[in-house]
C-alpha atoms as a PDB file:
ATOM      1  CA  UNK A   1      52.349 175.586  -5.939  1.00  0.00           C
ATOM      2  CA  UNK A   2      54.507 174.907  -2.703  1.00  0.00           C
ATOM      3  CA  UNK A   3      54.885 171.867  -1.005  1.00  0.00           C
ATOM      4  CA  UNK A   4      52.626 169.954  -3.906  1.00  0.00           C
ATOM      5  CA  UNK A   5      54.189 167.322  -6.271  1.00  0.00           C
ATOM      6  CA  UNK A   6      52.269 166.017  -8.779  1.00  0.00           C
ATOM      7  CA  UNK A   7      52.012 162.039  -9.910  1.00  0.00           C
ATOM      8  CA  UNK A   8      53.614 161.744 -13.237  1.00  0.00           C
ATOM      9  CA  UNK A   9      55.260 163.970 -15.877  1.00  0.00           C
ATOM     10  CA  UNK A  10      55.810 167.684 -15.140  1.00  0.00           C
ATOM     11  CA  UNK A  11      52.367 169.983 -15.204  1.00  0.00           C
ATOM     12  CA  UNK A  12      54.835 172.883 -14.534  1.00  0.00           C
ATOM     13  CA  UNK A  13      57.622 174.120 -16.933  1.00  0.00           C
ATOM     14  CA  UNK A  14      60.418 173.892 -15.931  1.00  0.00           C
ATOM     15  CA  UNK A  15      59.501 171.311 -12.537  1.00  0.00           C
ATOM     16  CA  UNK A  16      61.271 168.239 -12.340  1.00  0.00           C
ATOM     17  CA  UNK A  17      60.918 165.225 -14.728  1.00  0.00           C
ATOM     18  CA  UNK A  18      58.540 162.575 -14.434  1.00  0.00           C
ATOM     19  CA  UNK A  19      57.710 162.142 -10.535  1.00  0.00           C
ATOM     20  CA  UNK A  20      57.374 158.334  -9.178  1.00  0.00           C
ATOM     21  CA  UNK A  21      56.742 158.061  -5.840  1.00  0.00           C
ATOM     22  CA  UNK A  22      54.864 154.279  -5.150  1.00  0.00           C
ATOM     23  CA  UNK A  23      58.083 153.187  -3.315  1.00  0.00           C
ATOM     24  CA  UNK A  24      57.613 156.246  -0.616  1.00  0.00           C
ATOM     25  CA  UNK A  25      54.219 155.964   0.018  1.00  0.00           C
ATOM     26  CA  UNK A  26      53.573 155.216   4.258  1.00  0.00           C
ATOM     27  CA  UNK A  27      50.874 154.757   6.489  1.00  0.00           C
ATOM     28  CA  UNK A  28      50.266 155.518   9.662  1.00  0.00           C
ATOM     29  CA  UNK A  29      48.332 154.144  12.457  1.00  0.00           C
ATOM     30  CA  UNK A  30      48.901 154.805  16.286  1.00  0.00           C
ATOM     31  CA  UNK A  31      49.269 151.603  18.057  1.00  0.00           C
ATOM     32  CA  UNK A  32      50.507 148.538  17.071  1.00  0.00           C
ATOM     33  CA  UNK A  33      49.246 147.011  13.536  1.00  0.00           C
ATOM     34  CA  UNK A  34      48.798 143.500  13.709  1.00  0.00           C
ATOM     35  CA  UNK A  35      48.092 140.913  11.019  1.00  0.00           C
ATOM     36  CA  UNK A  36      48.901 137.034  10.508  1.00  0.00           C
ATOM     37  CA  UNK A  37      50.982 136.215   7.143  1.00  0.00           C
ATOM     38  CA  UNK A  38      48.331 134.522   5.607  1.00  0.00           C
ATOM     39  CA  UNK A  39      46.377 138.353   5.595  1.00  0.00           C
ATOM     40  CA  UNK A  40      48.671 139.357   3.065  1.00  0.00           C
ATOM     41  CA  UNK A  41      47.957 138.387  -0.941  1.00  0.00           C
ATOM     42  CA  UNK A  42      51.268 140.098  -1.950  1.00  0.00           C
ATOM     43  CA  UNK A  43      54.623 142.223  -1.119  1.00  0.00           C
ATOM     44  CA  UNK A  44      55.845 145.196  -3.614  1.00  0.00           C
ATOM     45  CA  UNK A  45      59.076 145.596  -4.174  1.00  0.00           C
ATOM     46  CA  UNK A  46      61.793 145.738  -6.704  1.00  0.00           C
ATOM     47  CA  UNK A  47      62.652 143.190  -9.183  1.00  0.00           C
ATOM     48  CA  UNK A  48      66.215 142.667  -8.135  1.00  0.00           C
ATOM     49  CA  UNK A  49      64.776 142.255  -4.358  1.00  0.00           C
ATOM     50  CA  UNK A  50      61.944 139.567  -4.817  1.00  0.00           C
ATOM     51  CA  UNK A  51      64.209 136.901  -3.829  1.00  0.00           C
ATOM     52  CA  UNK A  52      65.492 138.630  -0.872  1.00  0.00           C
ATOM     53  CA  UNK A  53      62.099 139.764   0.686  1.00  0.00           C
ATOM     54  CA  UNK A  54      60.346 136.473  -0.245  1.00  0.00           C
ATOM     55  CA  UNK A  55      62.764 134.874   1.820  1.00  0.00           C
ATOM     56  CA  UNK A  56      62.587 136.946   4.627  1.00  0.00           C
ATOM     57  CA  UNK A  57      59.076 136.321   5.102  1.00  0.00           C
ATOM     58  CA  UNK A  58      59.787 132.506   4.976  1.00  0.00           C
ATOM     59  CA  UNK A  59      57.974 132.827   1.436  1.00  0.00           C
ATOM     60  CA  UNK A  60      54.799 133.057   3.376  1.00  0.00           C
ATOM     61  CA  UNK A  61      53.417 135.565   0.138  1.00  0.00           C
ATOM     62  CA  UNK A  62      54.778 136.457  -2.918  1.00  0.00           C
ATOM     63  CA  UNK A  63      56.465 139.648  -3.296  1.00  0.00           C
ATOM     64  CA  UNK A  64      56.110 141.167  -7.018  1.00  0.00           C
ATOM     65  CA  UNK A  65      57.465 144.371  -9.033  1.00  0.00           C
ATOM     66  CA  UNK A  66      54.766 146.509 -10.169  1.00  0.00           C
ATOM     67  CA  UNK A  67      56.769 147.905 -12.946  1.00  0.00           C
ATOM     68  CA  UNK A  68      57.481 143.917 -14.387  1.00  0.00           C
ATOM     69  CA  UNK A  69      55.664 142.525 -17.199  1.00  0.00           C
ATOM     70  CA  UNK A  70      52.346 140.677 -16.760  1.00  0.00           C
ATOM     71  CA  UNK A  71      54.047 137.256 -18.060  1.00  0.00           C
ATOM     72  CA  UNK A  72      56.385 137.640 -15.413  1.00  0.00           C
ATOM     73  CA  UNK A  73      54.338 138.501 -12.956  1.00  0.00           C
ATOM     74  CA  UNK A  74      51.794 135.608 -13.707  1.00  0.00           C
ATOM     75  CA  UNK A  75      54.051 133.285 -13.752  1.00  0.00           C
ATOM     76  CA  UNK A  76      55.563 133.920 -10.450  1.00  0.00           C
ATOM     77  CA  UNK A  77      52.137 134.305  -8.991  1.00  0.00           C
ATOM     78  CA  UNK A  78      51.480 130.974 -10.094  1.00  0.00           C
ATOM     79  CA  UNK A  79      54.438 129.376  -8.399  1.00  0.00           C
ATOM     80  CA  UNK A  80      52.796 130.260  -5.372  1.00  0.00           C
ATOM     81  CA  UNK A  81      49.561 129.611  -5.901  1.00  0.00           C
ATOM     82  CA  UNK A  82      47.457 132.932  -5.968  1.00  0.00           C
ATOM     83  CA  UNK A  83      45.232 131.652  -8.139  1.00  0.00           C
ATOM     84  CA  UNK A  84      43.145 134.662  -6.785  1.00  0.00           C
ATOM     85  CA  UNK A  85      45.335 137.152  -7.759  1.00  0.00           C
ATOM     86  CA  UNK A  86      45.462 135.353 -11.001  1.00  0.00           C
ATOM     87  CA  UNK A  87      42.238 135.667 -11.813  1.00  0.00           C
ATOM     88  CA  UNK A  88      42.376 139.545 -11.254  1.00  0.00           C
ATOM     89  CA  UNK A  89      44.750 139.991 -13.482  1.00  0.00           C
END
C-alpha cells in the first residue's frame, strides 16, 4: 500500500518498526487562526521541553508530555490549577 503508514506496530512484514507520529500531526486553515491564551487547556510537547515552552507562553497554560506518567502529569496539572483537566483524568 503506497503512500499509507499505519499508527502503531508494523501490519506489513518487513515495514518499518513501530510508527509514532503525534509530534507531526498539522492543521490547516486558510486565514489567520486566532485565539486568546486563556482558549487553550494545555500544550504537548516533550518532557525535556515543558520548561522551555511553558515559559515562552509566559506560563499562560501548562504544557504536558503525553508519553509521561499520570502522577506526573497530575501533579503538574495541579500546579497550575486545571482542576478541569484534573477531573478528566
Amino acid at each position: 500500500m503506497p503512500l499509507i503508514d499505519t499508527f502503531g506496530p508494523p501490519v506489513i512484514a518487513g515495514a518499518a518498526s513501530i510508527v509514532d507520529f503525534r509530534w507531526e500531526r498539522e492543521w490547516r486553515k486558510k486565514g489567520s487562526l486566532d485565539f486568546a491564551s486563556d482558549d487553550v487547556a494545555f500544550g504537548i510537547c516533550s518532557d525535556s521541553e515543558v520548561r522551555y515552552f511553558e515559559n515562552l507562553v509566559g506560563d499562560a497554560f501548562p504544557f504536558i508530555d503525553p508519553d509521561g506518567d499520570d502522577i506526573t502529569l497530575k501533579t503538574h496539572l495541579n500546579k497550575f490549577g486545571a482542576t478541569d483537566l484534573l477531573n478528566a483524568l
